[in-house]
Protein backbone atom coordinates (compact mmCIF):
# COMPACT_ATOMS: atom_id res chain seq x y z
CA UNK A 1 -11.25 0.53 -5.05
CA UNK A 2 -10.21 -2.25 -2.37
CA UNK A 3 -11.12 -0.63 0.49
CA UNK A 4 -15.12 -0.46 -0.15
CA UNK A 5 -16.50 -1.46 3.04
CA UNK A 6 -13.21 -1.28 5.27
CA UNK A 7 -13.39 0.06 8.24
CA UNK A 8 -12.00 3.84 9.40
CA UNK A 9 -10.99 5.27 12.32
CA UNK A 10 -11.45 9.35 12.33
CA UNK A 11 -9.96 11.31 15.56
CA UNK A 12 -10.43 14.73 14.88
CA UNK A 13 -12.06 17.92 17.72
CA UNK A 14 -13.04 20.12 14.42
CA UNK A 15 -17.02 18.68 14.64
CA UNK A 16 -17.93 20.18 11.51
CA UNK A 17 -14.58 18.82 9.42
CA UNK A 18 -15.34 15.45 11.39
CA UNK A 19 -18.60 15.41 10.07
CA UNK A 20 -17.85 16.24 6.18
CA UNK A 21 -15.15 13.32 6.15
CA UNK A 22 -17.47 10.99 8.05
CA UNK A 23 -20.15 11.79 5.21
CA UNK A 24 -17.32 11.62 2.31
CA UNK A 25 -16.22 7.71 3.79
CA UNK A 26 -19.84 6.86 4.06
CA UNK A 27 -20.43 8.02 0.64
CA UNK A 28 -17.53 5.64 -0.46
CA UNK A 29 -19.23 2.61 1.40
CA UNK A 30 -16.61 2.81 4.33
CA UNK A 31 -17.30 1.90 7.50
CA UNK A 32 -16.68 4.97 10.22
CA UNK A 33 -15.63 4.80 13.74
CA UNK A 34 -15.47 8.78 14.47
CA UNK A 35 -13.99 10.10 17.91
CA UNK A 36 -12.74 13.43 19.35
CA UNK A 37 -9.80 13.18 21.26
CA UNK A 38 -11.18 13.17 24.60
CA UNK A 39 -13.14 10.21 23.89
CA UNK A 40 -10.44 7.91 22.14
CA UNK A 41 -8.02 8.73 25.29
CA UNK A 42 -10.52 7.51 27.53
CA UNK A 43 -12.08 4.25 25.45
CA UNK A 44 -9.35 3.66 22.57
CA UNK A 45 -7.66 0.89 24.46
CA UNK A 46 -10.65 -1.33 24.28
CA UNK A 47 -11.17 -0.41 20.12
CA UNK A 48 -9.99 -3.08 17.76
CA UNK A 49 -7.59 -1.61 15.62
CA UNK A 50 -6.76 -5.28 13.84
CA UNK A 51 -9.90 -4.51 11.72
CA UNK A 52 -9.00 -1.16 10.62
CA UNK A 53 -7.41 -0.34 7.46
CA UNK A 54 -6.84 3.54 7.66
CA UNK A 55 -6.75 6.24 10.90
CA UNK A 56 -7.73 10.03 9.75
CA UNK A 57 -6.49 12.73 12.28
CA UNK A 58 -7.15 15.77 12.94
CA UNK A 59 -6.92 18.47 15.44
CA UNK A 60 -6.78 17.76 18.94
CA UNK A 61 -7.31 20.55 21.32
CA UNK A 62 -5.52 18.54 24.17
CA UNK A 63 -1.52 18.78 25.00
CA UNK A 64 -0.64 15.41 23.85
CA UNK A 65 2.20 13.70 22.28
CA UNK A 66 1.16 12.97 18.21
CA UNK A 67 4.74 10.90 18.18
CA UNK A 68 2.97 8.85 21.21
CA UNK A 69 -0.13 8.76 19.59
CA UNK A 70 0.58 7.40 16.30
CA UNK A 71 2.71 4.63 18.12
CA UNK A 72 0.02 3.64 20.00
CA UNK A 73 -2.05 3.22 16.56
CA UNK A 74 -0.90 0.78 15.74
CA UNK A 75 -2.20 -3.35 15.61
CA UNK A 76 0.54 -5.62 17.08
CA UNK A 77 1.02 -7.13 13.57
CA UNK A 78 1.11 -4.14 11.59
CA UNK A 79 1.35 -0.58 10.97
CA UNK A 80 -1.77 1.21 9.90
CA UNK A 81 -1.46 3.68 7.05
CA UNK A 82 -2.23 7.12 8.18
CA UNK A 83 -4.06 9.97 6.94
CA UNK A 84 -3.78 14.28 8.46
CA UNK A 85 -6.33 16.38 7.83
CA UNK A 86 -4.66 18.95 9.44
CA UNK A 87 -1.08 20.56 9.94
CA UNK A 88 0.81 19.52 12.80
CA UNK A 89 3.63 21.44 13.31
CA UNK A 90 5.22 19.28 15.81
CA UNK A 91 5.46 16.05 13.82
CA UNK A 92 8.50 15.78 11.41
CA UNK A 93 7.56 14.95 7.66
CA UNK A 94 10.09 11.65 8.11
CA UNK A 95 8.82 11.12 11.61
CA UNK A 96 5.35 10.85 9.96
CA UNK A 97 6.28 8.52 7.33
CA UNK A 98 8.20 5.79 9.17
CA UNK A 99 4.70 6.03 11.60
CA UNK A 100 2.53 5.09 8.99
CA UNK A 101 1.83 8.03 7.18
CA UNK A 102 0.62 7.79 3.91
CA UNK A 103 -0.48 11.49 2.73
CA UNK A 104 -2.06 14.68 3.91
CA UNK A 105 -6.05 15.43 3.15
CA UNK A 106 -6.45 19.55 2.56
CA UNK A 107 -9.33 20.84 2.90
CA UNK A 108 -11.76 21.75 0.58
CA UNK A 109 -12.20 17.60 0.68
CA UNK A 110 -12.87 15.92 -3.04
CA UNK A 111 -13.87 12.45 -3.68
CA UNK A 112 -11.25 12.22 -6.41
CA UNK A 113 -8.76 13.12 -3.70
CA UNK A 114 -9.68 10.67 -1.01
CA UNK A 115 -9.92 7.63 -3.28
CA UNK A 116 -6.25 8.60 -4.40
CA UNK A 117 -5.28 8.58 -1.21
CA UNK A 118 -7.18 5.70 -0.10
CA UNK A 119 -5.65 3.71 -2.89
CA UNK A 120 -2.30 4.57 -1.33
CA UNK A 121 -3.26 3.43 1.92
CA UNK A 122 -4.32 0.12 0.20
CA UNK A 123 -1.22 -0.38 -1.20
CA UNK A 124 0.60 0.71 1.65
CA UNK A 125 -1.27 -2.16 3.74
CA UNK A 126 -0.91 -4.94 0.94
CA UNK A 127 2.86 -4.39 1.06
CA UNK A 128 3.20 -4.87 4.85
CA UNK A 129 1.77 -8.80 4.16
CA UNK A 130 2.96 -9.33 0.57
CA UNK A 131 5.61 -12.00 0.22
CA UNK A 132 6.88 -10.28 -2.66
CA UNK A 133 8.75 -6.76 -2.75
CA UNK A 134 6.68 -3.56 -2.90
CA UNK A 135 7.82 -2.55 -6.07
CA UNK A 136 9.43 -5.75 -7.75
CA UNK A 137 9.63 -9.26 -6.61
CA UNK A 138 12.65 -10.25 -8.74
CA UNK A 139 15.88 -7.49 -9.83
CA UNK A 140 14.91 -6.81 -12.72
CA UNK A 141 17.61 -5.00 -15.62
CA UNK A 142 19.89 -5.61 -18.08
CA UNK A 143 22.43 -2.87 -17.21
CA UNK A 144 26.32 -3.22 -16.27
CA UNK A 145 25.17 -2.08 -12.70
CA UNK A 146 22.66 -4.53 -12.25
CA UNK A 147 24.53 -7.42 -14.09
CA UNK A 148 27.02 -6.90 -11.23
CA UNK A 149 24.44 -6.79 -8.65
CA UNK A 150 23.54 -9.94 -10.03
CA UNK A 151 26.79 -11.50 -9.96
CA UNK A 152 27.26 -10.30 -6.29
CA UNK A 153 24.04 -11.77 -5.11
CA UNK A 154 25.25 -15.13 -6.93
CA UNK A 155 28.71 -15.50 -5.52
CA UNK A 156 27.15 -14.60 -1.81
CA UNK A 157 23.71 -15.71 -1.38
CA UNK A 158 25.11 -19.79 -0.62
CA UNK A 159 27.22 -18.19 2.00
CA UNK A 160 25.46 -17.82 5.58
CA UNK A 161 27.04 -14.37 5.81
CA UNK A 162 25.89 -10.84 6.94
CA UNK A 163 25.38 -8.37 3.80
CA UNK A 164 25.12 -4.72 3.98
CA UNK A 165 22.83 -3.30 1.03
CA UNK A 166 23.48 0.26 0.79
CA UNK A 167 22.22 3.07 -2.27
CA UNK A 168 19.36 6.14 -2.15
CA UNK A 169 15.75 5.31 -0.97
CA UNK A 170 13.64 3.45 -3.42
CA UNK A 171 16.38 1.83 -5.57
CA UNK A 172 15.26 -1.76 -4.63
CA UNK A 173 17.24 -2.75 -1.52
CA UNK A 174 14.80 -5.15 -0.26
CA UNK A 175 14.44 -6.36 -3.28
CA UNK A 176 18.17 -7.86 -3.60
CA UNK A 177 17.77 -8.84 0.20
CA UNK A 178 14.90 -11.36 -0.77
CA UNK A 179 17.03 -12.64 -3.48
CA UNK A 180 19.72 -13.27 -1.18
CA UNK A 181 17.17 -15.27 0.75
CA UNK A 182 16.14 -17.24 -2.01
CA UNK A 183 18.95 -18.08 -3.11
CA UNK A 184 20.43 -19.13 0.52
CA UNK A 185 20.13 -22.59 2.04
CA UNK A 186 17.74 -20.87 4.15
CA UNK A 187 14.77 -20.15 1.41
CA UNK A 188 13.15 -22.50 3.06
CA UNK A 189 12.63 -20.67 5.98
CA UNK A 190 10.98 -17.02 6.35
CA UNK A 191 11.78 -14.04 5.64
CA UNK A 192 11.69 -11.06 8.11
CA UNK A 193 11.89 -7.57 7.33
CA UNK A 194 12.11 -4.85 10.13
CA UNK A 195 12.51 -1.00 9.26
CA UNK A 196 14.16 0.26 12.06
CA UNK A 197 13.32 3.68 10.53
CA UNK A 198 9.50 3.26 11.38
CA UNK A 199 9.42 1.72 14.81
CA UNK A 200 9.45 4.43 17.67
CA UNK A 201 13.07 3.94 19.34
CA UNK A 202 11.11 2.74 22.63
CA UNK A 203 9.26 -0.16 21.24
CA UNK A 204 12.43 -1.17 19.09
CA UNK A 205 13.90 -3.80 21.42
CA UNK A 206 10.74 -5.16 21.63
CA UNK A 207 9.76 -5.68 18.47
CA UNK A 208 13.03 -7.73 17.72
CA UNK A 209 13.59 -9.59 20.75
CA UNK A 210 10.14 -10.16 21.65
CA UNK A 211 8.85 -9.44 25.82
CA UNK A 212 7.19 -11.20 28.20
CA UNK A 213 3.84 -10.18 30.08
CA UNK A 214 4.49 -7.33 32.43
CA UNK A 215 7.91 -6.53 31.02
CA UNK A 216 6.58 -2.91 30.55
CA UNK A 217 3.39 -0.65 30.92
CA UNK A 218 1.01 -2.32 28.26
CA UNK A 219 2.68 -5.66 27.60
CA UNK A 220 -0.41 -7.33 28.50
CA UNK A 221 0.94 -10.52 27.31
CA UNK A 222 4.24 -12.43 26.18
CA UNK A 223 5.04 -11.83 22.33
CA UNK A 224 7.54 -13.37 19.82
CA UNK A 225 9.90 -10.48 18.42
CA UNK A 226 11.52 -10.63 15.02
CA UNK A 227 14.03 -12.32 16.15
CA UNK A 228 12.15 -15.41 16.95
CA UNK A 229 10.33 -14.85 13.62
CA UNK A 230 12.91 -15.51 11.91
CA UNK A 231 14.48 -18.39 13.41
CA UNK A 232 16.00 -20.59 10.61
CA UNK A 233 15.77 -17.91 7.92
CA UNK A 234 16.66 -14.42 7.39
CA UNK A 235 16.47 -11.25 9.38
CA UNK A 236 16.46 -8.01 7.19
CA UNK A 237 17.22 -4.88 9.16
CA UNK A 238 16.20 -1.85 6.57
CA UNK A 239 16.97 1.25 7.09
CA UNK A 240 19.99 0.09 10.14
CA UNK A 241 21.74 3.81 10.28
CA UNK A 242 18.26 4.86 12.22
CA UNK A 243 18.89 2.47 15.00
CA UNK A 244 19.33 4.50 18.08
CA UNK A 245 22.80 3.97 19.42
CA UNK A 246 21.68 2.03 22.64
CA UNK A 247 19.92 -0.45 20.63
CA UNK A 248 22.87 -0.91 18.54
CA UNK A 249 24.71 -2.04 21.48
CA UNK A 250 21.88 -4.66 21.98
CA UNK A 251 21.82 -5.59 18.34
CA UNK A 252 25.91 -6.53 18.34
CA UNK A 253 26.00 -8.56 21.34
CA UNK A 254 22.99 -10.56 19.98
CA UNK A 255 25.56 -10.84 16.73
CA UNK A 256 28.62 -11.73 18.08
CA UNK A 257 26.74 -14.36 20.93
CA UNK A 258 23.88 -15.57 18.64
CA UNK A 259 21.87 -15.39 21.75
CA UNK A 260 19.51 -12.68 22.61
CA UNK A 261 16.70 -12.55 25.68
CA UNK A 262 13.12 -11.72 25.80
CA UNK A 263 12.77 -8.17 27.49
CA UNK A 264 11.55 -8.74 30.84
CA UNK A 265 13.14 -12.59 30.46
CA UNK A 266 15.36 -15.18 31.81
CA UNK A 267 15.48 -17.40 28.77
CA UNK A 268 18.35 -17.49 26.82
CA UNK A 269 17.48 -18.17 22.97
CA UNK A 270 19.42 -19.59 19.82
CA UNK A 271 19.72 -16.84 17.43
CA UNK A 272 19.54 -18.68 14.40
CA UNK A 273 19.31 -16.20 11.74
CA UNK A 274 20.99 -14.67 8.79
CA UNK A 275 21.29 -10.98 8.87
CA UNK A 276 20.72 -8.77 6.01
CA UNK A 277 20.95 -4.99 6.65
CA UNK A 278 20.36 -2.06 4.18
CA UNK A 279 20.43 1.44 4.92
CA UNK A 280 20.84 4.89 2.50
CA UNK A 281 22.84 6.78 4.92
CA UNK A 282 26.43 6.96 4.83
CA UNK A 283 27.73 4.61 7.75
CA UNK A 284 30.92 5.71 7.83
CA UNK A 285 30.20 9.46 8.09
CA UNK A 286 27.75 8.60 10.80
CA UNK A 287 30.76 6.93 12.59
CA UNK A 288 33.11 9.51 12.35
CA UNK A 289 30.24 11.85 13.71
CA UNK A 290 29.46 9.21 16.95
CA UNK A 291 25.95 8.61 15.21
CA UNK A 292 26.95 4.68 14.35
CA UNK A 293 29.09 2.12 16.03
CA UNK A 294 32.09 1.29 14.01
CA UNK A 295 32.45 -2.75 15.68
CA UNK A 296 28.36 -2.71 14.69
CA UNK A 297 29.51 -1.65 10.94
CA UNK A 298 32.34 -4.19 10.28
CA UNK A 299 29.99 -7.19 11.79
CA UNK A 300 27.36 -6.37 8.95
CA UNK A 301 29.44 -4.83 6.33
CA UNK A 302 30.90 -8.35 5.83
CA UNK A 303 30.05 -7.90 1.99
CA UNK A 304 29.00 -5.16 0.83
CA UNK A 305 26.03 -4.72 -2.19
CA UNK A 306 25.60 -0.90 -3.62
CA UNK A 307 22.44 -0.56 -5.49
CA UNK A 308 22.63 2.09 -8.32
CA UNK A 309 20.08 4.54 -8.65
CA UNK A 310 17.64 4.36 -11.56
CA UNK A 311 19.33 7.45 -13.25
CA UNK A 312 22.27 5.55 -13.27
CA UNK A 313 20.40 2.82 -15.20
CA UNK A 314 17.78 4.14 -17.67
CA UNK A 315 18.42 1.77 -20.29
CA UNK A 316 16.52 -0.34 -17.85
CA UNK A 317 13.53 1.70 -17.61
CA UNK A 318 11.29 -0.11 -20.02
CA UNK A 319 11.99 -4.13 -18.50
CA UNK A 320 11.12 -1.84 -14.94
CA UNK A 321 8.05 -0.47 -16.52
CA UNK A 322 6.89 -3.75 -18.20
CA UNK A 323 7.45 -5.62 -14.62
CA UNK A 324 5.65 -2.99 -12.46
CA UNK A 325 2.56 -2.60 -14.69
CA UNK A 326 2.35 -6.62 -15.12
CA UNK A 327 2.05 -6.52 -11.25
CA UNK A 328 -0.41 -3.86 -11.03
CA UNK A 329 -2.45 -5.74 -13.65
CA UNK A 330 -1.71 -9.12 -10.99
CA UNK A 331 -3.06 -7.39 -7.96
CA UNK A 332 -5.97 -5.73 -9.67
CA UNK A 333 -4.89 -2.14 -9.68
CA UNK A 334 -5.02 -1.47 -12.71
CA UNK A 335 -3.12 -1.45 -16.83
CA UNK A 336 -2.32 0.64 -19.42
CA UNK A 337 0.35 1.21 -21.87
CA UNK A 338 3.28 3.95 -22.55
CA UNK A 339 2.78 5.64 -26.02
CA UNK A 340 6.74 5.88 -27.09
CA UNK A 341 7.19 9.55 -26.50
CA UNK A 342 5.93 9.12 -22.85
CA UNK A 343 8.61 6.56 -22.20
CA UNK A 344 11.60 8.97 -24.00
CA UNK A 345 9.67 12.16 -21.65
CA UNK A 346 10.38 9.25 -18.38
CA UNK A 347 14.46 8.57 -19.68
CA UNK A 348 14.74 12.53 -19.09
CA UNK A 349 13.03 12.44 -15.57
CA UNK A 350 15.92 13.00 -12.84
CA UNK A 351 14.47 10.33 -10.87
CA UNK A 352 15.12 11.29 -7.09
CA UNK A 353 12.82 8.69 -5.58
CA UNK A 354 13.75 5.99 -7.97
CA UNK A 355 12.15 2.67 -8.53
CA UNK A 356 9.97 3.68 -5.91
CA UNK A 357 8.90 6.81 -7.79
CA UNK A 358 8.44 5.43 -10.88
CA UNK A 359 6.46 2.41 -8.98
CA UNK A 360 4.12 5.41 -7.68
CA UNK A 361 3.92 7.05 -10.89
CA UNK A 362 2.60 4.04 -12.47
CA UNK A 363 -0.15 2.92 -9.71
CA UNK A 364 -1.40 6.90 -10.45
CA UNK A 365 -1.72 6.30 -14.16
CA UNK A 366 -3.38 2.78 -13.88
CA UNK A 367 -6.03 4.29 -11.70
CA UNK A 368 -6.54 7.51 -13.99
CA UNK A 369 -6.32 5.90 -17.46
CA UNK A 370 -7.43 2.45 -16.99
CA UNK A 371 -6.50 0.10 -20.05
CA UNK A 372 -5.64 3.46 -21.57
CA UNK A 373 -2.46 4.72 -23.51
CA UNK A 374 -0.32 7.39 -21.95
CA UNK A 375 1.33 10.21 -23.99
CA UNK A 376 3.58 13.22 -22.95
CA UNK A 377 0.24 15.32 -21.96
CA UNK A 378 -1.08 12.44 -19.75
CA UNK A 379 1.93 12.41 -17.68
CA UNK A 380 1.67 14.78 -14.44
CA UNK A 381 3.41 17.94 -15.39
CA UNK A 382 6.98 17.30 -13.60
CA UNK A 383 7.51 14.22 -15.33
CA UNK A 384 7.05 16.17 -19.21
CA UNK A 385 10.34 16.83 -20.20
CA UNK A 386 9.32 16.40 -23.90
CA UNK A 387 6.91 17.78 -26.30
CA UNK A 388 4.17 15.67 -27.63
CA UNK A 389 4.77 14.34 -31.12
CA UNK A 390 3.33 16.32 -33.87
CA UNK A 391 -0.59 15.28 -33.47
CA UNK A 392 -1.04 14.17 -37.15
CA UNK A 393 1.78 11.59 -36.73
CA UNK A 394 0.38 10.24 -33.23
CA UNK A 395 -3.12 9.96 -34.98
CA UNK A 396 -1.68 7.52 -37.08
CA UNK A 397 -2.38 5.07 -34.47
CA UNK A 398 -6.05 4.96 -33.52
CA UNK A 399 -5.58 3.59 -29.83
CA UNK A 400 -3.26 6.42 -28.87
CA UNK A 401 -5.54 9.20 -29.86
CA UNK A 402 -6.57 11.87 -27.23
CA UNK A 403 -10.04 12.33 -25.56
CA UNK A 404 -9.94 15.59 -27.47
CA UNK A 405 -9.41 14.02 -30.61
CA UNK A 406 -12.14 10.96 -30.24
CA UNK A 407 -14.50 13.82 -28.95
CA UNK A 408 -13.89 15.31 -32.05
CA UNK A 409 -14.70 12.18 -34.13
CA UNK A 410 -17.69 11.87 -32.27
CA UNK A 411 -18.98 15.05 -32.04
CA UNK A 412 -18.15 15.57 -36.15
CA UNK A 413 -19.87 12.45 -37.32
CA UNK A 414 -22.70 12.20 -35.39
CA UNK A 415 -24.48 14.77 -37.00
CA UNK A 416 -23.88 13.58 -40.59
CA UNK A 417 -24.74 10.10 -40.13
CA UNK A 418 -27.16 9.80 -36.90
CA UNK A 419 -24.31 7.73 -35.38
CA UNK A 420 -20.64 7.17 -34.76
CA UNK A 421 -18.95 6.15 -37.83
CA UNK A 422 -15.82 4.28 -37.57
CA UNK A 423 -12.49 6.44 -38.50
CA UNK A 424 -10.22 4.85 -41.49
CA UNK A 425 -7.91 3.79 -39.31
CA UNK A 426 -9.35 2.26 -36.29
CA UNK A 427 -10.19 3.57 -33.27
CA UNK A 428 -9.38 1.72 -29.38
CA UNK A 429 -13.43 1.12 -28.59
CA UNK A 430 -13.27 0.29 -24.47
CA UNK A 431 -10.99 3.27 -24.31
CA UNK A 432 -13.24 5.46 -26.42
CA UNK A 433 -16.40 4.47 -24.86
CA UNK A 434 -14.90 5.17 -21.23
CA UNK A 435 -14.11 8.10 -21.99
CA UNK A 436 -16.80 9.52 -23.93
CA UNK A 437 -18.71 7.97 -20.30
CA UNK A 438 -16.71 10.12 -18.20
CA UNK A 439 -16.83 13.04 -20.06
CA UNK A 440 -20.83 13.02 -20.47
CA UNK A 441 -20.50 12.84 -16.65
CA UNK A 442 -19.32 15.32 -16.03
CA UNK A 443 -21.27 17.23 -18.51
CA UNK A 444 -24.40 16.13 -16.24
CA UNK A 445 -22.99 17.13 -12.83
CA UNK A 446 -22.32 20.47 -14.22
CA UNK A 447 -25.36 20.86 -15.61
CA UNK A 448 -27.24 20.13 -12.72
CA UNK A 449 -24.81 22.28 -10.19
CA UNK A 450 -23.49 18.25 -8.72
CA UNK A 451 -26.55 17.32 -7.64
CA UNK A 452 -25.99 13.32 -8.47
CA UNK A 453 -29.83 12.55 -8.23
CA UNK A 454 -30.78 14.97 -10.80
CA UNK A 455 -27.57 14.20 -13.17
CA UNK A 456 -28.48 10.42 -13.00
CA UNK A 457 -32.06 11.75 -14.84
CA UNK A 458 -30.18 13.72 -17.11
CA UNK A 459 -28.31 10.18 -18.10
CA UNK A 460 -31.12 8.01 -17.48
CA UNK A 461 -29.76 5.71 -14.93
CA UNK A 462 -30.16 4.77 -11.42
CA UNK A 463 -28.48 7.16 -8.92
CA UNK A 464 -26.87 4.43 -7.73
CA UNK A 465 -25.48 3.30 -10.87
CA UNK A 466 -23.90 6.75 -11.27
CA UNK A 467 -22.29 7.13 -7.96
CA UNK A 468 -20.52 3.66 -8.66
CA UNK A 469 -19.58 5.05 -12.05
CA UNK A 470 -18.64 8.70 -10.17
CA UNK A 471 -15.86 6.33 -7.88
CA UNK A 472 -15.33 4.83 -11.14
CA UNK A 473 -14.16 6.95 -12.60
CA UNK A 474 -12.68 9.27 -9.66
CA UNK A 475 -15.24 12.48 -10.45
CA UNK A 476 -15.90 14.39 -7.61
CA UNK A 477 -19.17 16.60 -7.11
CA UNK A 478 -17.21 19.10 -5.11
């Protein structure tokens, strides 16, 4: 877990939920920051958010804004992943989402579920500074679709161009815009990606053209915007059809003058930048309906790049697979492997989230079966469109036998022998042993009604030890 001795930032008025997620962060080795509402109005502009990695809230028994609020959360350089412990009518699921938000925390609280969604937040912070793309850094595929993706991104990428990316959320849009860039004159020089989706409209002109000190109520001092950023290299504008329409009016005379301001300025600028834009919406609709600016649409949609979604490309599905599992081996996530069935089970999955679904499906089964093999009945329910093979045939491998099955070995041989005795044909031993661990476990904590002290006795190990091997393994003692 990468977030072991992080810091937190709780901001909830229910004392006695405050409390019980203050003691389950502690218990994880976080560090806690814990506020009720009152108190982070009054002293939260002097807190240091740049050294916080996730913000839990809660209930506030004050009329505020939550769409203000989780704006404000945020470090200049970042977006900080965001947990609720509570409903809040008020905020919009998307609204939530392009804020920050990572997941929802229901109460009763587990262990199991915080470090799942702690894991998320990880991720979600990792991606914000990763040079590479969230899900892929390269397009990865054999399909017709993606061949001609490929051939697009050839015949345009030399030519300093604007591209408009379009296709469904998660298909890997940002993905071909960073191959664009590389393969541009200007890979040399960075790469900026803004999702106009997830900055509050207000702040928008800000955050690409930069302000100076005093431009506005908190601009305490002068900052770069994206714009500026980017100088030399390539501007990606994800997510374009939520740009509010005044700030699309900003955006096209910064296009057609390649000049732009500071807000609060005087000083004309150079806009030296490439601009890549990608959106899922349909643009034209949007202009027909007064919600998009059709001289804005033919200045980006100079050539156009439709990504198919991964339903539309399943014959790809294992090179995706390999690719995203070799990363989450890279960044230290976690590996495991597909038993065959599980991968014919994924071909029949509908796919509505895409690469970006199957990215998250993976990152779940790395943490849950760690150097493990998956079969049809380790796969989360909506994703088992098959039934598992007939269990003598998948016994006929040894490292893709169940935890029933080695349980069974176990349990049936040690009596006979005093010991474990080694099946005819072979048996996975880290998996096996990990296993067997986790199951004896839990054995223990229900044996001694989850009290972890008296379970480590029952083991013979330190408590310590077996609270490490409790996040280990993701067991609560709920």
């Amino acid at each position: 877990m990468h977030l072991s001795g992080s810091n937190v930032l709780i901001i909830d008025d229910a004392l006695e939920r405050r409390d019980h997620l203050q003691g389950i962060c502690e218990f994880l080795e976080l560090q806690c920051h814990v506020f009720d509402f009152v108190t982070w109005l009054q002293q939260g502009k002097s807190f240091d958010l740049s050294t916080t990695s996730v913000v839990f809230l809660g209930e506030s028994s004050l009329p505020i804004s939550l769409n203000k609020l989780i704006a404000d959360l945020n470090d200049q350089e970042r977006i900080l992943p965001k947990v609720l412990v509570c409903d809040w009518p008020e905020l919009s699921e998307s609204d939530f989402e392009n804020a920050g938000g990572v997941g929802h925390l229901q109460e009763p609280y587990s262990y199991a579920a915080m470090l799942d969604l702690l894991h998320h937040c990880y991720v979600f912070s990792t991606q914000q500074h990763s040079p590479s793309h969230p899900e892929l850094s390269s397009l990865v595929g054999q399909s017709p679709s993606i061949i001609e993706v490929k051939r697009l991104i050839a015949q345009v990428a030399p030519r300093d161009i604007s591209v408009l990316i379009t296709g469904e959320s998660g298909t890997g849009k940002e993905v071909v815009a960073r191959c664009l860039h590389e393969q541009s004159a200007r890979a040399e020089g960075p790469f900026v990606p803004v999702n106009c989706g997830a900055i509050p409209a207000e702040l928008l002109e800000s955050e690409l053209f930069g302000h100076e000190k005093g431009a506005f109520t908190g601009a305490i001092s002068s900052r770069a915007g994206r714009f500026e950023l980017a100088q030399g290299g390539t501007l990606f504008l994800d997510e374009i059809g939520d740009m509010p329409l005044p700030m699309q009016v900003k955006l096209l005379r910064v296009i057609q003058e390649r000049q732009f301001e500071r807000v609060g300025g005087t000083k004309t600028q150079e806009a030296d930048v490439r601009i890549i834009a990608a959106t899922h919406k349909d643009l034209e609709t949007m202009i027909e309906a007064g919600e998009f600016r059709e001289d804005l649409y033919y200045r980006l949609n100079v050539f156009p790049i439709e990504m198919p979604a991964l339903r539309e490309r399943l014959d790809d599905l294992p090179l995706l697979v390999n690719g995203l599992i070799e990363r989450l081996k890279l960044e230290g996530i976690g590996s495991f492997r597909f038993h065959p069935s599980a991968l014919e089970s994924l071909k029949k999955h509908p796919w509505q989230g895409n690469v970006r679904e199957l990215a998250n499906l993976l990152e779940r089964l790395a943490i849950i079966y760690p150097d493990g093999i998956v079969g049809v009945s380790e796969l989360p329910p909506k994703f088992r469109h098959i039934e598992e093979p007939d269990p003598g045939r998948y016994a006929q491998d040894a490292r893709q036998l169940s935890l029933v099955e080695e349980t069974q070995i176990y349990t049936q041989a040690l009596p006979a022998s005093g010991g474990v005795q080694l099946p005819p044909e072979g048996i996975e031993l880290k998996r096996f042993l990990e296993k067997l661990e986790r199951s004896l476990i839990n054995q223990a904590l229900e044996r001694c009604t989850n009290v972890v002290a008296r379970a480590a006795d029952e083991l013979g190990i330190r408590r310590t030890t077996l609270v490490e091997k409790m996040r280990k393994y993701g067991i609560s003692r709920q």
